[in-house]
N, C-alpha and C. Protein backbone atom coordinates (compact mmCIF):
# COMPACT_ATOMS: atom_id res chain seq x y z
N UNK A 1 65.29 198.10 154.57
CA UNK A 1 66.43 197.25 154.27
C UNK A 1 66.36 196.01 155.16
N UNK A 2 66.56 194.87 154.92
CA UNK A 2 66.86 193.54 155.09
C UNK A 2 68.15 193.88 155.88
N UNK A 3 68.10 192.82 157.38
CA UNK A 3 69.38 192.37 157.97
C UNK A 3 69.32 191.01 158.11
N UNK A 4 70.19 189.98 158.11
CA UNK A 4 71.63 190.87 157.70
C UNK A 4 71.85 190.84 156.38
N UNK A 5 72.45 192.04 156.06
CA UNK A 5 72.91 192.27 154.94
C UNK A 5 73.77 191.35 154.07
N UNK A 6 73.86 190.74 152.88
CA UNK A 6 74.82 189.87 152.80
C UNK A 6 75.99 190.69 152.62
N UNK A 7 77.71 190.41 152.60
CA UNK A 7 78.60 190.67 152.34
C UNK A 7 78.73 191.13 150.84
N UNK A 8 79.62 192.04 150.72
CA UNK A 8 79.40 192.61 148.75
C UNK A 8 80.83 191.49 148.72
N UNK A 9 80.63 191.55 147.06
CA UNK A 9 81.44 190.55 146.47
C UNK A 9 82.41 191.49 145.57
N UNK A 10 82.29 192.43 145.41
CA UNK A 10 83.23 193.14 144.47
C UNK A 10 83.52 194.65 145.28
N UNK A 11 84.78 195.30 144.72
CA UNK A 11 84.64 196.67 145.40
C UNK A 11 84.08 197.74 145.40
N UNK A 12 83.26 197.44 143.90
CA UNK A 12 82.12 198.63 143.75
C UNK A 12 80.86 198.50 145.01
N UNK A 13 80.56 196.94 144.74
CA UNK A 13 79.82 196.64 145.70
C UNK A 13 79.98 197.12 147.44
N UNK A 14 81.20 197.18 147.97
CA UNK A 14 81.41 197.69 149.33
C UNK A 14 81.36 199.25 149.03
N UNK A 15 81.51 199.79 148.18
CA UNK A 15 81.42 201.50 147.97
C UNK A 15 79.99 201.62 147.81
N UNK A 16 79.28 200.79 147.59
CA UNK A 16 77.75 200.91 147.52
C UNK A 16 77.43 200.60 149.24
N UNK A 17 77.86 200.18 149.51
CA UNK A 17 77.56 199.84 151.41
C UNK A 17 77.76 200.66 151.88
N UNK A 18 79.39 201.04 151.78
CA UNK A 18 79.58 202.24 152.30
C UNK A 18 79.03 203.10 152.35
N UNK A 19 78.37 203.42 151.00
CA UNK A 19 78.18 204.42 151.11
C UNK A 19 76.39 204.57 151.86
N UNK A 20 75.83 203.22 151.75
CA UNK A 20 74.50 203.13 152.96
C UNK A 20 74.82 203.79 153.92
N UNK A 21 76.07 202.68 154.57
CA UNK A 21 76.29 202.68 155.75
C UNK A 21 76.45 204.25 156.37
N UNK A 22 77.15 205.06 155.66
CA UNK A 22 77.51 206.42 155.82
C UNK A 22 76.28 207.37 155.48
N UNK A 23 75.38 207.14 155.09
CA UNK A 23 74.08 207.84 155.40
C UNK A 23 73.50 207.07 156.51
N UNK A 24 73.71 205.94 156.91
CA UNK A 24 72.58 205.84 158.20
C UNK A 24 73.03 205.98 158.95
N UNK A 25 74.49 206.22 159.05
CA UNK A 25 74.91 206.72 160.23
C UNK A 25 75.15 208.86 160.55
N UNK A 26 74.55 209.28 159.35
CA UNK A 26 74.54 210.96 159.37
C UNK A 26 72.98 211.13 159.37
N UNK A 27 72.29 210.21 160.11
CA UNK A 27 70.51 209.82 159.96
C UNK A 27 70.90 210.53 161.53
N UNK A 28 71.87 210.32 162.31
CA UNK A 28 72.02 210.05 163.78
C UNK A 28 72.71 211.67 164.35
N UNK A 29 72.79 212.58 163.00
CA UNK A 29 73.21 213.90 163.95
C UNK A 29 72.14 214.43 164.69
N UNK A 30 70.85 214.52 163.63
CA UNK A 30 69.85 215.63 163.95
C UNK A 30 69.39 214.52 165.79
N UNK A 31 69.44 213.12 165.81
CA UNK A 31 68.43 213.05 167.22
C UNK A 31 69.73 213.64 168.31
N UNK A 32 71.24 213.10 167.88
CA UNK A 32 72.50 213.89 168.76
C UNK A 32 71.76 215.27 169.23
N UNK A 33 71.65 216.25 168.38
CA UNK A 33 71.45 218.05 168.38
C UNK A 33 70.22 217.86 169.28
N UNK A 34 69.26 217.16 169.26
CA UNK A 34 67.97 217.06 169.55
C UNK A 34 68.34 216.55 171.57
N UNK A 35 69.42 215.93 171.42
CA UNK A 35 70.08 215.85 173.02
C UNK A 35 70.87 216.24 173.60
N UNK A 36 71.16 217.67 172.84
CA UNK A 36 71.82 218.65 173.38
C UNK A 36 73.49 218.07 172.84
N UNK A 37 73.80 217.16 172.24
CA UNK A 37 74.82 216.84 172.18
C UNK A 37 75.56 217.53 170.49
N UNK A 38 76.64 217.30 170.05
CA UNK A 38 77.00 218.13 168.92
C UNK A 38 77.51 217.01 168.41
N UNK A 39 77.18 216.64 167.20
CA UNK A 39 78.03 215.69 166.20
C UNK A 39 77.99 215.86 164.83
N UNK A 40 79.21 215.95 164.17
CA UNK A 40 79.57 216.28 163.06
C UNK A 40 79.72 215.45 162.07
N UNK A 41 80.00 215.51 160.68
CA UNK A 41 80.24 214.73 159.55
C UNK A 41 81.68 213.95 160.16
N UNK A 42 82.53 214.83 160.60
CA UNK A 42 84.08 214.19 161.26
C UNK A 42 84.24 213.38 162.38
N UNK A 43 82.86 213.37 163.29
CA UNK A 43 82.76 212.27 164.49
C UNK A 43 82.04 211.28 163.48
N UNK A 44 81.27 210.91 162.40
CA UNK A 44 81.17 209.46 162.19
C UNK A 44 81.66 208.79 162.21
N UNK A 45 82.74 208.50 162.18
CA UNK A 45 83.95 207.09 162.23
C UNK A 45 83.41 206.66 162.98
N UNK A 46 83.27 207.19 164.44
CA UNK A 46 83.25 206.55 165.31
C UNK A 46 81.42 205.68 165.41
N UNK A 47 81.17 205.93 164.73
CA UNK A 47 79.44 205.02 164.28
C UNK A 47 79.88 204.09 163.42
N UNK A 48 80.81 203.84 162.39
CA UNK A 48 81.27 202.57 161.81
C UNK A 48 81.20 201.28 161.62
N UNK A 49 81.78 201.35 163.08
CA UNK A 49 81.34 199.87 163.64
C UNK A 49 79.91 199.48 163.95
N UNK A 50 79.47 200.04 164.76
CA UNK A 50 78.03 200.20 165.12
C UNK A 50 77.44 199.65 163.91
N UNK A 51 77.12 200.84 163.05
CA UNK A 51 76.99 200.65 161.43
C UNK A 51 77.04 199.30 160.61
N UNK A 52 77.78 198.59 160.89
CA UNK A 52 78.75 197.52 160.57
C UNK A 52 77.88 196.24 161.14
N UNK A 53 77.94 196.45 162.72
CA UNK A 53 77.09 195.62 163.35
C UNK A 53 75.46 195.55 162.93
N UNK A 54 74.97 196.48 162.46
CA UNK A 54 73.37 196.49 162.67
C UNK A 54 73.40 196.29 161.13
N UNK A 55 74.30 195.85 160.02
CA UNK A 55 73.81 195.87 158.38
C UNK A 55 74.21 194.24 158.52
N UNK A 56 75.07 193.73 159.75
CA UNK A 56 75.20 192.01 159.82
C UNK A 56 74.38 191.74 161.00
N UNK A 57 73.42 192.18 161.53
CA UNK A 57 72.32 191.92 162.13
C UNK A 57 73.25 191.25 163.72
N UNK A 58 74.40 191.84 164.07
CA UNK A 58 75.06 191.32 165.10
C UNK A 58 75.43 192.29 166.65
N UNK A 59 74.34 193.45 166.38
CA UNK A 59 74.45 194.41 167.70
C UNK A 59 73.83 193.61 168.54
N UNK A 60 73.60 192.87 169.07
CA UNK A 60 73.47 192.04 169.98
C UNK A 60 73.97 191.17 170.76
N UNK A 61 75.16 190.90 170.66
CA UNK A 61 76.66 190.29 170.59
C UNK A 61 77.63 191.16 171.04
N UNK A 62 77.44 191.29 172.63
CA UNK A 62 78.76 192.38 173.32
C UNK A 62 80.11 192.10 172.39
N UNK A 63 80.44 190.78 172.28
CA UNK A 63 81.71 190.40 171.88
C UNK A 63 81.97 191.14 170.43
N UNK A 64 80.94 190.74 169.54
CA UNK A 64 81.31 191.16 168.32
C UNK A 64 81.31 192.68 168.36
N UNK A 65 80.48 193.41 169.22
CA UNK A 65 80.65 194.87 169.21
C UNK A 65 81.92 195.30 169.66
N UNK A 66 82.43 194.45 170.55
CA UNK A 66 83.71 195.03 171.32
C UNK A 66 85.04 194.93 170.39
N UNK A 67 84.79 193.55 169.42
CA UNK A 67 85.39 192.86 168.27
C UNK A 67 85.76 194.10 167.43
N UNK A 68 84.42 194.91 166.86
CA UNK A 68 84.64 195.45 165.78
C UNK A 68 84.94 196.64 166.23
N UNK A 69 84.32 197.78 167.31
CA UNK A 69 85.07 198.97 168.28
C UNK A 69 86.59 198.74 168.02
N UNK A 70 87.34 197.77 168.36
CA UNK A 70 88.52 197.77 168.94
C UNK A 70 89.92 197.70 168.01
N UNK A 71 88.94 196.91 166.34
CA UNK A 71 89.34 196.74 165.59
C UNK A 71 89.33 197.97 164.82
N UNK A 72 88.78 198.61 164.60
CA UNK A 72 88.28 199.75 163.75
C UNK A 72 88.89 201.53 164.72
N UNK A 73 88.68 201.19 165.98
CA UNK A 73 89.29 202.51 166.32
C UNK A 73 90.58 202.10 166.56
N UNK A 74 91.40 200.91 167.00
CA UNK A 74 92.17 201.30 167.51
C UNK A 74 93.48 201.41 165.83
N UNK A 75 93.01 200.59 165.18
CA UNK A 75 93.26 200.84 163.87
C UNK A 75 93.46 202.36 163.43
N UNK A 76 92.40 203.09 163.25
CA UNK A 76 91.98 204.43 163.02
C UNK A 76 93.28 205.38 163.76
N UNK A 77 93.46 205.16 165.15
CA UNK A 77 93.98 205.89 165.94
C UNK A 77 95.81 205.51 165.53
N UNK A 78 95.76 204.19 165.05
CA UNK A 78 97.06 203.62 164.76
C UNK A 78 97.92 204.56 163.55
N UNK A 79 96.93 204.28 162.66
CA UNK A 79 97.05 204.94 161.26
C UNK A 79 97.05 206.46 161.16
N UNK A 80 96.16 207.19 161.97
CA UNK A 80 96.46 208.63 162.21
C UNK A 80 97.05 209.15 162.89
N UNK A 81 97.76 208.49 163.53
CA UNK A 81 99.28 208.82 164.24
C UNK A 81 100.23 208.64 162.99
N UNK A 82 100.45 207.62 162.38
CA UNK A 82 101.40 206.95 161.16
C UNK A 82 101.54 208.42 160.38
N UNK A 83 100.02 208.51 159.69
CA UNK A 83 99.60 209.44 159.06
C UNK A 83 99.11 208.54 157.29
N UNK A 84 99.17 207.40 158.16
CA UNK A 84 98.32 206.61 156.88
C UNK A 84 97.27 207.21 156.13
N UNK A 85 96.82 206.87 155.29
CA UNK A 85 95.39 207.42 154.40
C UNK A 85 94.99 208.64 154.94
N UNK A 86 94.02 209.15 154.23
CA UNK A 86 93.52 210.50 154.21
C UNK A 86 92.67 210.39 155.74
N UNK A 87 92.75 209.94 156.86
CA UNK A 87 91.78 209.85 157.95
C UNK A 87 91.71 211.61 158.18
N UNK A 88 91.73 212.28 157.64
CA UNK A 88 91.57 213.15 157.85
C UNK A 88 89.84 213.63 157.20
N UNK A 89 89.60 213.18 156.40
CA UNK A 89 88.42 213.42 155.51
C UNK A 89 87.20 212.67 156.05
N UNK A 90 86.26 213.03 156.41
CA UNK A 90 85.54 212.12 157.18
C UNK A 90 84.67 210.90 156.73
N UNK A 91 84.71 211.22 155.32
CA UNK A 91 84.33 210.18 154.36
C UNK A 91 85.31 208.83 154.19
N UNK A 92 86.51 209.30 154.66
CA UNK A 92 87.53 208.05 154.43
C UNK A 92 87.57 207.61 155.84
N UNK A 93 87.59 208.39 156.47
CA UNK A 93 87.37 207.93 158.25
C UNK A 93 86.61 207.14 158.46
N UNK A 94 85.31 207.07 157.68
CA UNK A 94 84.19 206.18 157.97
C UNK A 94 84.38 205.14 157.56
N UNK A 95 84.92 205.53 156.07
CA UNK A 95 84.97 204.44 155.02
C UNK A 95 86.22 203.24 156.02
N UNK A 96 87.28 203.71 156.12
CA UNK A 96 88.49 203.25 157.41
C UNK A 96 87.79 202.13 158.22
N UNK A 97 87.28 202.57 159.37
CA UNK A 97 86.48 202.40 160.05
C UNK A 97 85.29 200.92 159.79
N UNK A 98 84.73 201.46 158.81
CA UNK A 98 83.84 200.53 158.74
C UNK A 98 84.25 199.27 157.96
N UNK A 99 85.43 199.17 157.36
CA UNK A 99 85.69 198.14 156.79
C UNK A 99 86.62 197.13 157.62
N UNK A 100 87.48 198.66 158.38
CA UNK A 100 88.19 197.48 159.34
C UNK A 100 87.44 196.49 160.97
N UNK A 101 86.62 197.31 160.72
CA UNK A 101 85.10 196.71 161.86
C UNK A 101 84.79 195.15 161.30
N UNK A 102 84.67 195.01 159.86
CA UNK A 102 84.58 193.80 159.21
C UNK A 102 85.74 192.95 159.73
N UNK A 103 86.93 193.52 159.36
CA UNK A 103 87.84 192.94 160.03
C UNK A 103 87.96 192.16 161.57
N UNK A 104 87.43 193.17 162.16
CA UNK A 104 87.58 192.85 163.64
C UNK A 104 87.01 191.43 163.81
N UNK A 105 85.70 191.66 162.91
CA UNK A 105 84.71 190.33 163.35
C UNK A 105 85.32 189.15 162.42
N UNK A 106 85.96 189.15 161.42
CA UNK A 106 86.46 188.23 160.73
C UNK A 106 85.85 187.86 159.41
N UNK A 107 85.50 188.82 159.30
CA UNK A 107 84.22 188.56 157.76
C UNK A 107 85.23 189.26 156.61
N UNK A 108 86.35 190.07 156.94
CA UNK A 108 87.13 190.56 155.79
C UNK A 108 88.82 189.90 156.11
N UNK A 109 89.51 189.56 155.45
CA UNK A 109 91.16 189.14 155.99
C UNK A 109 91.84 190.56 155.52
N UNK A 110 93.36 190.94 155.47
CA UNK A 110 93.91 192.33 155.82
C UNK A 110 93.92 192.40 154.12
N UNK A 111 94.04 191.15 153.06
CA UNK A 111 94.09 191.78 151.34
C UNK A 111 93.09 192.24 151.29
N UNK A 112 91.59 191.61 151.30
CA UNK A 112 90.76 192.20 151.05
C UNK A 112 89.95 193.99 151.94
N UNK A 113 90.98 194.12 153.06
CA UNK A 113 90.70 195.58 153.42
C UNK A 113 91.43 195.89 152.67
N UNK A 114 92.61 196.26 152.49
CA UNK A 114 93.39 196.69 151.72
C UNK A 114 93.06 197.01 149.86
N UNK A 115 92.60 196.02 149.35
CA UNK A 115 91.64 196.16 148.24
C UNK A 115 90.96 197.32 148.11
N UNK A 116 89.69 197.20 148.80
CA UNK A 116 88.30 198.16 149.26
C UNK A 116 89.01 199.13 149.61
N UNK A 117 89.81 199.54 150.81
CA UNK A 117 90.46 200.88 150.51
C UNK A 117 90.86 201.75 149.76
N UNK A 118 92.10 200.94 149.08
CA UNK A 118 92.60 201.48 147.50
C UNK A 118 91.15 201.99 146.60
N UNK A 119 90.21 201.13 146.31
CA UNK A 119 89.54 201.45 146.06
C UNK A 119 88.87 202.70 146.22
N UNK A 120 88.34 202.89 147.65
CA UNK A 120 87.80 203.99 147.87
C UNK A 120 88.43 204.87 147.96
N UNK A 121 89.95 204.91 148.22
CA UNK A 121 90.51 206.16 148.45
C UNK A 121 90.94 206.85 146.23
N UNK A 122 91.05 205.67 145.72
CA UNK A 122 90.67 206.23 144.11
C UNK A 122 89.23 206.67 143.97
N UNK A 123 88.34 206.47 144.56
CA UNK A 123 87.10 207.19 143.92
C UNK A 123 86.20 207.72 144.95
N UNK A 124 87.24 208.38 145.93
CA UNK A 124 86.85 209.20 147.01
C UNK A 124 85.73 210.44 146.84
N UNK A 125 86.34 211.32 145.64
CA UNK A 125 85.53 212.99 145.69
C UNK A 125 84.01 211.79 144.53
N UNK A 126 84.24 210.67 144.16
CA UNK A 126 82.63 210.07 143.62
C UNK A 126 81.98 210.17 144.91
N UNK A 127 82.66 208.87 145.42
CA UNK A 127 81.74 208.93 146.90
C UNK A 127 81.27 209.69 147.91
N UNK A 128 82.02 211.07 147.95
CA UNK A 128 82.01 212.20 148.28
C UNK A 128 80.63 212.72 148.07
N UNK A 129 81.02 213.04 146.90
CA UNK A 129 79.64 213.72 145.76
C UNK A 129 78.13 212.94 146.15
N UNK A 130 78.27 211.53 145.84
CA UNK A 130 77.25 210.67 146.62
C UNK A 130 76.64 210.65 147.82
N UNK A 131 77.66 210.90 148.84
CA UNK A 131 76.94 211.49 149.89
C UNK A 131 76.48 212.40 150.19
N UNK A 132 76.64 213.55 149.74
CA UNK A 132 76.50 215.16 150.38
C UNK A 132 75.21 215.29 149.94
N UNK A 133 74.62 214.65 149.30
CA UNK A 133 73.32 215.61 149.30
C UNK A 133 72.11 214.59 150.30
């Protein structure tokens, strides 16, 4: 894959990212296990951003990493207190996560998260299905 990635233009298009993004970041359990460490389908969120950063070719950029971390968890943590969206599902956690990471850096404004959400949270058990194997 080519970085940086360009931005998708439609919401099918970010459910197609997403759903990259959410396999290259479940690429990252087996070297975790391999360091003694344990990580699950339900700790990806927290790779999101990361995720986010390395498909806009911008992990290199403390700022923008700290940008999109801060945007995306503290969001996450905001909303699952609320009891906003399904953050319970780790597929929407990611999905959460990685869009509001866009946010952080300024590449998405709050309609267009809001959009892509709705979105994904209507064609969640697709994207679901898409990932698991």
């Amino acid at each position: 894959m080519k970085y940086p990635r360009p931005l998708a233009t439609s919401n099918e298009g970010w459910v197609i990212e997403i759903m990259d993004a959410y396999l290259d970041a479940k690429k990252a359990i087996p070297f975790a296990a391999a360091e003694g460490k344990l990580i699950m389908e339900s700790d990806l969120f927290h790779m999101a951003p990361l995720v986010c950063l390395k498909f806009r070719d911008l992990v290199s950029s403390d700022e923008c990493q700290a940008n999109a971390r801060n945007a995306a968890i503290g969001s996450y943590i905001a909303n699952q207190e609320a009891g906003n969206r399904n953050l319970n599902d780790p597929v929407m956690a990611f999905s959460f996560c990685y869009i509001i990471a866009h946010y952080g850096l300024g590449l998405l404004d709050e309609e267009q998260c809001q959009n892509i959400l709705m979105f994904v949270e209507t064609n969640l058990a697709k994207i679901k299905t898409a990932v698991s194997s």
